[in-house]
Protein backbone atom coordinates (compact mmCIF):
# COMPACT_ATOMS: atom_id res chain seq x y z
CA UNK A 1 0.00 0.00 0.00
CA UNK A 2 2.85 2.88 1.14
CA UNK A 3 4.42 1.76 -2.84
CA UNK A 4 1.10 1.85 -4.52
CA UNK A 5 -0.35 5.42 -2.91
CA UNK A 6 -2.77 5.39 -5.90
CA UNK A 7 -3.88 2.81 -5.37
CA UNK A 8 -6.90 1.08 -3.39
CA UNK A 9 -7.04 -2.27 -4.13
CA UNK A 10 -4.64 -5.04 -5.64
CA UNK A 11 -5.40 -8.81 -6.20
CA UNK A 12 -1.65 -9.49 -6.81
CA UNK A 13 -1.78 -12.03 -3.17
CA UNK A 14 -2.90 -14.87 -6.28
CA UNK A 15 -1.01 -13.87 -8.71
CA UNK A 16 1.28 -16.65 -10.43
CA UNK A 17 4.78 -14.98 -9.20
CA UNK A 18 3.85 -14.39 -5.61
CA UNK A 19 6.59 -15.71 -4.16
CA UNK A 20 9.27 -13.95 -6.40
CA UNK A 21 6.80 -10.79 -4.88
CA UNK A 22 7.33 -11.59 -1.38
CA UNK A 23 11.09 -11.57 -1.98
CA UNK A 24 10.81 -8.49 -3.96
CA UNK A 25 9.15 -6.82 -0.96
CA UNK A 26 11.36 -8.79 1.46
CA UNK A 27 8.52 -9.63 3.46
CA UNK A 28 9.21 -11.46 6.53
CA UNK A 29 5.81 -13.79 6.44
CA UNK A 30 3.73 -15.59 3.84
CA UNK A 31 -0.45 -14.98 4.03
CA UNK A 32 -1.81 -18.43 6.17
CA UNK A 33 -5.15 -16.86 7.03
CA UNK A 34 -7.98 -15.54 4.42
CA UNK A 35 -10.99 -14.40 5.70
CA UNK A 36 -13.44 -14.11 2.26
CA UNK A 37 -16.44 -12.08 2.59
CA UNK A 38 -18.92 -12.42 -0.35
CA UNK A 39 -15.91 -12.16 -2.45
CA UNK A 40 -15.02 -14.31 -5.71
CA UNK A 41 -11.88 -13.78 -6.65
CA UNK A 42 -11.35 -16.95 -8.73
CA UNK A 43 -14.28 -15.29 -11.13
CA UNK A 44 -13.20 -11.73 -10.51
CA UNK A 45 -9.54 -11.30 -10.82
CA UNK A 46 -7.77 -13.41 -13.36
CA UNK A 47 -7.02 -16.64 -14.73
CA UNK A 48 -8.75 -19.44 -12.56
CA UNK A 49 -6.02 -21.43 -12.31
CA UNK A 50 -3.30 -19.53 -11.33
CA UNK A 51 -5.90 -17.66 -8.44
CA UNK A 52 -6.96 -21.53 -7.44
CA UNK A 53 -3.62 -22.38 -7.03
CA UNK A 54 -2.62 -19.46 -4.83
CA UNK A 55 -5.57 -20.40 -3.09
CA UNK A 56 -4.65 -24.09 -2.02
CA UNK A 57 -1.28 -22.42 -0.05
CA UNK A 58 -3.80 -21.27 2.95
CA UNK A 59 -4.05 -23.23 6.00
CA UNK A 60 -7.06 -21.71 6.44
CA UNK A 61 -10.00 -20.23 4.54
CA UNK A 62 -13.00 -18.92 5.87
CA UNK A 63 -16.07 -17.82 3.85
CA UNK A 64 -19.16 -15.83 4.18
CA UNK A 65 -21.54 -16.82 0.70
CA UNK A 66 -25.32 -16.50 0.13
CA UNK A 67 -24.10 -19.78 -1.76
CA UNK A 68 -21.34 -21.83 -2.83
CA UNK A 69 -19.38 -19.98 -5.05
CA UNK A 70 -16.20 -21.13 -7.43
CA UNK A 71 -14.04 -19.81 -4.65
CA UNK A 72 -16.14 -20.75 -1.54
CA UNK A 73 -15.46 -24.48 -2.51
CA UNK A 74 -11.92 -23.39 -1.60
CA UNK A 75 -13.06 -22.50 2.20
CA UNK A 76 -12.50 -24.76 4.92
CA UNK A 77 -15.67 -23.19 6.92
CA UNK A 78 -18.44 -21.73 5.05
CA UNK A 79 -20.33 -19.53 7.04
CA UNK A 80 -23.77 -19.00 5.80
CA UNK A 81 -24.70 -15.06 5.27
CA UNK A 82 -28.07 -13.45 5.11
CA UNK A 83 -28.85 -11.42 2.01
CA UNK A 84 -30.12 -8.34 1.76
CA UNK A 85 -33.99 -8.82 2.86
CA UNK A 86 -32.99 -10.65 5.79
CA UNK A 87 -30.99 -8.45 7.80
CA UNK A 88 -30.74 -5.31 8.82
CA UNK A 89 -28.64 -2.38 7.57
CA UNK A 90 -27.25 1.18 8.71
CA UNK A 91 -28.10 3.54 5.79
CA UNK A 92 -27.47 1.56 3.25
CA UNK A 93 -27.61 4.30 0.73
CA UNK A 94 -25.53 6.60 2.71
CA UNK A 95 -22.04 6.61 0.36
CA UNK A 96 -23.78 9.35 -2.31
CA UNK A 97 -22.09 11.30 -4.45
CA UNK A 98 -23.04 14.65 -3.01
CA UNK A 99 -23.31 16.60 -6.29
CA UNK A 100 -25.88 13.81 -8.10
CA UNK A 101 -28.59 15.93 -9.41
CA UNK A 102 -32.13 14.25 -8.36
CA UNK A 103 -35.22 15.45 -6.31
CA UNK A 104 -35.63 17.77 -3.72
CA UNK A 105 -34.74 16.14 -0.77
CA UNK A 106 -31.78 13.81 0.85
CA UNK A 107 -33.11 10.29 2.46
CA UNK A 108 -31.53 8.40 5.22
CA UNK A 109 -33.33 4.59 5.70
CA UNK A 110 -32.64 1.63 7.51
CA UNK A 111 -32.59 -1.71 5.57
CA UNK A 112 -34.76 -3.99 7.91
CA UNK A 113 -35.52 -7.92 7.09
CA UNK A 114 -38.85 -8.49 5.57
CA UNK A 115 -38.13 -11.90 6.04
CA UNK A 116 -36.59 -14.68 8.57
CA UNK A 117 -32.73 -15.95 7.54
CA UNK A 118 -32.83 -19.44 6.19
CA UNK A 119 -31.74 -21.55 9.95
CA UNK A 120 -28.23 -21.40 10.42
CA UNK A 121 -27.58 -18.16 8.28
CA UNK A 122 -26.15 -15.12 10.16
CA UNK A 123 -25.24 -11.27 9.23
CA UNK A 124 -21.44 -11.52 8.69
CA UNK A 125 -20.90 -8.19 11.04
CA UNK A 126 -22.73 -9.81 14.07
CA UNK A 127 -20.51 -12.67 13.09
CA UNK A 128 -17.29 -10.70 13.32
CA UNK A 129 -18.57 -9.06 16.85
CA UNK A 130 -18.90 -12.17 18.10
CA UNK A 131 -15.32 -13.42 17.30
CA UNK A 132 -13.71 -9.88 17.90
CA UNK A 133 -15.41 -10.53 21.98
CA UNK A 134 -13.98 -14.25 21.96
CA UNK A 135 -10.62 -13.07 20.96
CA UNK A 136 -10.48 -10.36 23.27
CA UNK A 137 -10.63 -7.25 21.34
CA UNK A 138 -14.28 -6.07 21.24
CA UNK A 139 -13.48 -3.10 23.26
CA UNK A 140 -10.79 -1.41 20.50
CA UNK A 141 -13.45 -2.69 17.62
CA UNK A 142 -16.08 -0.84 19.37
CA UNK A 143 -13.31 2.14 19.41
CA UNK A 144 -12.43 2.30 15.71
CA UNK A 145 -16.61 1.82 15.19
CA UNK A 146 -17.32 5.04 16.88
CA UNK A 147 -14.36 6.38 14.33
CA UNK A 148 -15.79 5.02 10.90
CA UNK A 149 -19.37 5.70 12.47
CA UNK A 150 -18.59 9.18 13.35
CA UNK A 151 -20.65 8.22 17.05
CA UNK A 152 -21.32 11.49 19.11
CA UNK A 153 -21.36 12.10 22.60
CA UNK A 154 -23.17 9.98 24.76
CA UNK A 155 -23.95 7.74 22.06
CA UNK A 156 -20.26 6.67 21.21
CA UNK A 157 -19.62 2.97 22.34
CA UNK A 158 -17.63 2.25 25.51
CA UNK A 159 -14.76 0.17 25.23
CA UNK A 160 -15.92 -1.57 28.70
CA UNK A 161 -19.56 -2.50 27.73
CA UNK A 162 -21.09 -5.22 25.55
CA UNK A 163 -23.87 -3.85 23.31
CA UNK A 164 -26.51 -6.06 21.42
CA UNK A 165 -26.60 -5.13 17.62
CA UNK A 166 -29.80 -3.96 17.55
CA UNK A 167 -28.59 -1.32 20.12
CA UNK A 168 -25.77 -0.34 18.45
CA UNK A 169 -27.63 0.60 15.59
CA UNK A 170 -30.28 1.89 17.80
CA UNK A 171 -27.11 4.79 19.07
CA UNK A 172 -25.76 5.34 15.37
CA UNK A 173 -29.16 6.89 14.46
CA UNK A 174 -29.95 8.55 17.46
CA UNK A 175 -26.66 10.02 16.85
CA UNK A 176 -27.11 10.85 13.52
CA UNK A 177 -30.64 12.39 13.53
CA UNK A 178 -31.29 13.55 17.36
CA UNK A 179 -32.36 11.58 20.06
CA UNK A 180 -36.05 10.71 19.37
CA UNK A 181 -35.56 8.95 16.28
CA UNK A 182 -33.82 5.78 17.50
CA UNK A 183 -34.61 1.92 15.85
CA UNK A 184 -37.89 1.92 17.27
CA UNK A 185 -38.41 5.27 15.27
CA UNK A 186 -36.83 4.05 12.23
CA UNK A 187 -38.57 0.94 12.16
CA UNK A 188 -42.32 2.45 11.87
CA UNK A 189 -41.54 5.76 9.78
CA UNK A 190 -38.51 3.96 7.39
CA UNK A 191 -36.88 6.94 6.56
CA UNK A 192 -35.78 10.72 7.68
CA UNK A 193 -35.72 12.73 4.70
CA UNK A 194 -34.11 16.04 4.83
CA UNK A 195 -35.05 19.35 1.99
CA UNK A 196 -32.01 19.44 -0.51
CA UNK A 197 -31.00 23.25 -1.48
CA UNK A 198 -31.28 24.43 -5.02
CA UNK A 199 -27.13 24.25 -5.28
CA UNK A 200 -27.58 20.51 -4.56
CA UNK A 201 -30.58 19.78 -6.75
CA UNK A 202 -28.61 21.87 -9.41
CA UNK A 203 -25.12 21.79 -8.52
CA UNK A 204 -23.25 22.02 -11.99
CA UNK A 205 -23.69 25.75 -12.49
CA UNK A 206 -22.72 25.93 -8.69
CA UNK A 207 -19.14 24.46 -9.23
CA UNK A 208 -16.79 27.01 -8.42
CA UNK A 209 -13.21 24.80 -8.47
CA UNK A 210 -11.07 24.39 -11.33
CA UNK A 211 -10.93 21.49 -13.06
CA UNK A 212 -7.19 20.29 -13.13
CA UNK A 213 -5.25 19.16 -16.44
CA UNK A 214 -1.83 18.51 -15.25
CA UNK A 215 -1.71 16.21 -12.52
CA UNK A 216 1.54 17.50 -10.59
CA UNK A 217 0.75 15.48 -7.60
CA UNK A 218 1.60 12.11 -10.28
CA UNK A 219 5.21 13.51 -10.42
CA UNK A 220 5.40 14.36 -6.79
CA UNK A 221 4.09 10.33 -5.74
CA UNK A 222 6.38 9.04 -9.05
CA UNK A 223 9.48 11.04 -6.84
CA UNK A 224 8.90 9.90 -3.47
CA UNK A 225 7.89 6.62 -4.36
CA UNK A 226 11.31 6.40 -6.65
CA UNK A 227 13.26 7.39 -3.53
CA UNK A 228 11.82 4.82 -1.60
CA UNK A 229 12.72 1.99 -3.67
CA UNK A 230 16.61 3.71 -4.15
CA UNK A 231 16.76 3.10 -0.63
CA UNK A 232 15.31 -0.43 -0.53
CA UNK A 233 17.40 -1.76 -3.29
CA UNK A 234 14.04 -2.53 -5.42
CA UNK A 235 14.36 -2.02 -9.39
CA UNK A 236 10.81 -0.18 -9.48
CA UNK A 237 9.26 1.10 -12.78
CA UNK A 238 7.55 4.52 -11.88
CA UNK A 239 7.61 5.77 -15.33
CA UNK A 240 3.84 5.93 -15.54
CA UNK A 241 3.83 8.77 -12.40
CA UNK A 242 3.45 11.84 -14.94
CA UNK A 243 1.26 14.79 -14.70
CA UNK A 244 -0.23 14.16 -18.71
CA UNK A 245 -2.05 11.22 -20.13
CA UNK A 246 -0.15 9.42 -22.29
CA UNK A 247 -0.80 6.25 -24.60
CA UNK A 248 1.41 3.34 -23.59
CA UNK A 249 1.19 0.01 -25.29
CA UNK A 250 0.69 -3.14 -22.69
CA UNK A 251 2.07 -5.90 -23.37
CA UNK A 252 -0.78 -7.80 -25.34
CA UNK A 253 0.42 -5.12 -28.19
CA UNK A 254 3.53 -6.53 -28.47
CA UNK A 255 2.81 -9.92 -28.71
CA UNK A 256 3.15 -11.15 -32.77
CA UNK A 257 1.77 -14.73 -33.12
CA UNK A 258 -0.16 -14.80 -36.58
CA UNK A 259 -3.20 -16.80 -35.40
CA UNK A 260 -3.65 -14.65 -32.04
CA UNK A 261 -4.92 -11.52 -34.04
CA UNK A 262 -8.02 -10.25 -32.25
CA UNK A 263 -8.09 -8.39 -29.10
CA UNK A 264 -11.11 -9.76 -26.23
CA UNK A 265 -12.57 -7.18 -24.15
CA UNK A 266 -15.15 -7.59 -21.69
CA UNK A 267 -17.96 -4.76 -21.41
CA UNK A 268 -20.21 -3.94 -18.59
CA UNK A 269 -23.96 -4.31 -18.63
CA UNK A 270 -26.48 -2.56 -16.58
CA UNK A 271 -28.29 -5.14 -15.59
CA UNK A 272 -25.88 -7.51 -13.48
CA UNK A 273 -23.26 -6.22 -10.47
CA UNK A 274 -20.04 -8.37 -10.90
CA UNK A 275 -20.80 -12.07 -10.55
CA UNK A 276 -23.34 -12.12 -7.28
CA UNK A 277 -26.44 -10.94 -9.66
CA UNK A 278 -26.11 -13.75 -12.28
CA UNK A 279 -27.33 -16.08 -9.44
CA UNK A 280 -30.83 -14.09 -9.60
CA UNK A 281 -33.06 -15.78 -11.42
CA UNK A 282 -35.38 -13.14 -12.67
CA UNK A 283 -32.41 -10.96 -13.76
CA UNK A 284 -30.94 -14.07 -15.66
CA UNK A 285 -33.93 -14.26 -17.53
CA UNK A 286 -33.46 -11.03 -18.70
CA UNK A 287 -30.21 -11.69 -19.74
CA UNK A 288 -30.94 -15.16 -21.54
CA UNK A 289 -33.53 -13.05 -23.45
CA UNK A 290 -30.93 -10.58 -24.47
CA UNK A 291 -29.48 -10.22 -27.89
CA UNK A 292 -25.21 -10.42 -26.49
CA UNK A 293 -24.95 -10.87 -22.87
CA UNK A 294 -24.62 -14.84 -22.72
CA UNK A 295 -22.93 -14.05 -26.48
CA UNK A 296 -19.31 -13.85 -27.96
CA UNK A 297 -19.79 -10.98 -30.09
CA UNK A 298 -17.81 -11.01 -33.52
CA UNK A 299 -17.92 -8.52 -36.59
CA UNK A 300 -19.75 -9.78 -39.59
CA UNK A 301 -16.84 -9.34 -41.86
CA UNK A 302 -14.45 -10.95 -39.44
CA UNK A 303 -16.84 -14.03 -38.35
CA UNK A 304 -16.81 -14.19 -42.60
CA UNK A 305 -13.15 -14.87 -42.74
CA UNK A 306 -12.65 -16.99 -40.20
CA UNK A 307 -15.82 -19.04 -41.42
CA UNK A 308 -18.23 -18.67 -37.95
CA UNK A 309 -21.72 -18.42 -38.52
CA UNK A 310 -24.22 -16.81 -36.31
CA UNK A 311 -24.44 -18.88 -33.18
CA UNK A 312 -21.98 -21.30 -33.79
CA UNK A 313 -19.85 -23.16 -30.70
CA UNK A 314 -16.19 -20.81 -30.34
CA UNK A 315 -13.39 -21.49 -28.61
CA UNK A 316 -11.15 -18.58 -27.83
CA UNK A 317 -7.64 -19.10 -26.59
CA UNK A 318 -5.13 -16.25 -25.07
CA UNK A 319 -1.71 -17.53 -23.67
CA UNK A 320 -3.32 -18.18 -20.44
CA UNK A 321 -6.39 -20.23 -21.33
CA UNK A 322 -9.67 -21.02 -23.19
CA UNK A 323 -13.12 -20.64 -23.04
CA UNK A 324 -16.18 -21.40 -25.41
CA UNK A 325 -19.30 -19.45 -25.88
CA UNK A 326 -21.93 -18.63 -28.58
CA UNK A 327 -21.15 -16.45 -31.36
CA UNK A 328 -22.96 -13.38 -32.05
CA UNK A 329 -21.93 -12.30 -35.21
CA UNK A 330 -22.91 -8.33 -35.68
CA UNK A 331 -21.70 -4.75 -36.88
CA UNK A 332 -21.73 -3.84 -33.16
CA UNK A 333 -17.98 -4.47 -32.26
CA UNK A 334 -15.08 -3.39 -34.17
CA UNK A 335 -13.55 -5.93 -36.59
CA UNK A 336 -9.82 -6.85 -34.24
CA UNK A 337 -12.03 -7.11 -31.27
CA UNK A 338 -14.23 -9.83 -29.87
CA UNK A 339 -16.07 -8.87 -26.63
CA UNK A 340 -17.76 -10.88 -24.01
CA UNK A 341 -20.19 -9.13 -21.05
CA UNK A 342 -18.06 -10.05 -18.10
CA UNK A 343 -18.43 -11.78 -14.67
CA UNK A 344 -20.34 -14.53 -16.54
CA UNK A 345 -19.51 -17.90 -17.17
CA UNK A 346 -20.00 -19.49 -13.73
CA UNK A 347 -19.30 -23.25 -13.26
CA UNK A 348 -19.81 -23.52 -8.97
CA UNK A 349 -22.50 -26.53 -8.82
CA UNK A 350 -23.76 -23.70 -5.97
CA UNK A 351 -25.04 -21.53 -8.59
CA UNK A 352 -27.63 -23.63 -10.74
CA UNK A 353 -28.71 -20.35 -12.32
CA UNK A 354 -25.65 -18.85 -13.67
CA UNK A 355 -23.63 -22.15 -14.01
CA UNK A 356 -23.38 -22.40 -17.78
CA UNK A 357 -24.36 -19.09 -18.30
CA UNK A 358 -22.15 -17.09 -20.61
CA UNK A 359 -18.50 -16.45 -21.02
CA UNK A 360 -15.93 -16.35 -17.89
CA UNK A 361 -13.28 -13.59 -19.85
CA UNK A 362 -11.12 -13.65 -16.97
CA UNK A 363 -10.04 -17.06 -17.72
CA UNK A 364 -7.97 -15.27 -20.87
CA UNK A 365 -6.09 -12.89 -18.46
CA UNK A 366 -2.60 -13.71 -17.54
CA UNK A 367 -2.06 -13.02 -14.37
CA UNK A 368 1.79 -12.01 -13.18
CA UNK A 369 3.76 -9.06 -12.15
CA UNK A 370 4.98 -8.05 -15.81
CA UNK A 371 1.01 -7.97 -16.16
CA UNK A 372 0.63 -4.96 -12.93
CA UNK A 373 -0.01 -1.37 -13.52
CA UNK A 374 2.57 0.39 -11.56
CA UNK A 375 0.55 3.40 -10.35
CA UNK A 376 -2.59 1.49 -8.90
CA UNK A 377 -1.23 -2.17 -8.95
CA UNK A 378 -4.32 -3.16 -10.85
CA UNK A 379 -4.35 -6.46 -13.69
CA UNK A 380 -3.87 -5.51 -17.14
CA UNK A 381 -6.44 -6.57 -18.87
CA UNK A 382 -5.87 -6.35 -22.77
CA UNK A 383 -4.93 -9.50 -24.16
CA UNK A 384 -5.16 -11.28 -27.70
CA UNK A 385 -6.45 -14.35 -28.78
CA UNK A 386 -7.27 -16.96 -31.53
CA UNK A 387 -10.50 -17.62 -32.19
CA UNK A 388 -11.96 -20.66 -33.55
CA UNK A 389 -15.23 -22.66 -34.17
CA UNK A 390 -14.95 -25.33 -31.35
């Protein structure tokens, strides 16, 4: 994280060259322990089969799943969690972005379950509050909660008490919205709702700040992160820090093999969220209905040369792997690019509604440290491949 100050996230604990990364790093300890919470990285982050083997080298895996996902049958425990109409839920709209245009007024609700968890099937926070008072430590969780929950006064937690749930969220809103409008409150009126000012209804013409071009704090990161690394001995890139966009080819573009001459993108579609909504079955419908999502989609003039007829069986194949799907052949997509709507392509026998379904494009993605963007240590995700009728 101090090397990557851009950046937020980075999945590169799986990648296929972690241990020449803990030596690069000169870490003194190896990851034992994952605790997974509604996560799938062996969908989400890269090839399958470089993340499942990364996977095997825990002792111990522990997973919170609505079901059994591709990388819950990794876990050692699987906990079961309780989705969203079975638990309850502090504001669950609260992250907005405050200058969204939209009606005249702000709302803060409570999520509250309009139905019973399936037996055995627990929130994952109570979970962790349970295990954080086992181990010893509730009192500095219930510290760092009155932090992130921005508790006041006589509503922050004490670090000597025990508090159920329910009255823990009963002091976060009493906090946030005065003291008669605790759960009780909440739970018969749903909402508070406060009037929105005509600068937030209408904020654009209201934006006074300059919008910034050069990015000078890029050089100033690229310059303390390259002193850094002097120090430490590490050969690290930080070209990329620089205060102008510029084009840079990744490796995929320098790759020459005659039969590996389209490019496979993945696009986004507004009707799934990563790979947790292609286990709903009314918004699979939707996408078995539509015209590309469960589709490879190929030009018309390319499909032509390379003898693929609408919805025939394809294979494509990138240096890290293959996958098949049903061509869609189309003017839609440009004629060096094949794309595929991503997070699809489950195969968990936990997901009977999106196993089968589409086509998993992370499979394609190689997945090693020549393959990292060096400003926010995300996977590069352009890659070629052959494609073929299977």
């Amino acid at each position: 994280q101090d090397l990557f100050v851009f950046g937020m996230i980075s999945p590169f604990h799986d990648s296929e060259d972690q241990e020449e990364m803990w030596e690069k790093f000169e870490l003194p300890y190896r990851p034992e322990v994952m605790f997974n919470f509604g996560a799938n990285s062996v969908m989400s982050v890269a090839n399958r089969e470089i993340v499942a083997r990364a996977l095997a080298k825990y002792k111990l895996i522990v997973s919170f799943d609505l079901f059994l996902t591709e990388t819950s049958n990794f876990a050692d425990i699987v906990l079961p969690d309780t989705n969203a109409l079975e638990r309850w839920d502090l504001h669950p709209q609260k992250y907005v972005i405050p200058v969204t245009p939209g009606s005249g007024h702000w709302y803060w609700s409570l999520r509250q379950p309009v139905v019973p968890p399936l037996p055995g099937a627990r929130d994952w926070k109570e979970v962790l509050f349970e295990l954080a008072d086992r181990v010893g430590f509730l009192g500095d969780f219930y510290l760092l909660l009155n932090q992130f929950l921005e508790m006041k006064g006589k509503y922050r937690l004490d670090h000597d008490k025990k508090y159920a749930f329910s009255e823990i969220l009963d002091r976060a809103l009493r906090s946030y919205h005065g003291p008669d409008k605790g759960l009780d409150w909440f739970k018969e009126h749903d909402f508070v709702a406060s009037k929105r000012s005509i600068e937030e209804i209408y904020p654009g013409p209201f934006v006074t700040p300059r919008y910034p071009v050069y990015y000078e704090q890029f050089l100033r990161a690229g310059a303390e992160v390259k002193a850094v690394t002097s120090e430490l001995g590490l050969d690290w890139d930080t070209s990329d820090y620089r205060a102008l966009p510029e084009w840079k080819p990744c490796p995929a573009y320098e790759e020459h093999q005659p039969d590996f001459d389209l490019y496979a993108v993945y696009y986004k579609t507004p009707i799934h969220f990563m790979s947790w909504t292609s286990e709903n079955p009314w918004i699979n419908e939707v996408g078995e209905r539509h015209t590309y999502y469960h589709k490879v989609m190929i030009n018309t003039e390319t499909a032509r040369r390379k003898g693929i007829k609408d919805r025939d069986l394809v294979q494509l194949e990138s240096s890290a792997g293959k996958v098949k799907g049903i061509a869609r052949v189309t003017e839609c997509i440009h004629p060096e690019v094949v794309a595929v709507a991503g997070a699809l392509g489950s195969w968990a026998p936990g997901k009977p509604i999106a196993r089968g379904k589409g086509v998993h494009f992370n499979a394609l993605l190689p997945f090693g440290l020549d393959r990292m963007d060096m400003v926010s240590a995300v996977v590069d995700s352009c890659v070629r491949v052959k494609v073929t009728r299977a």
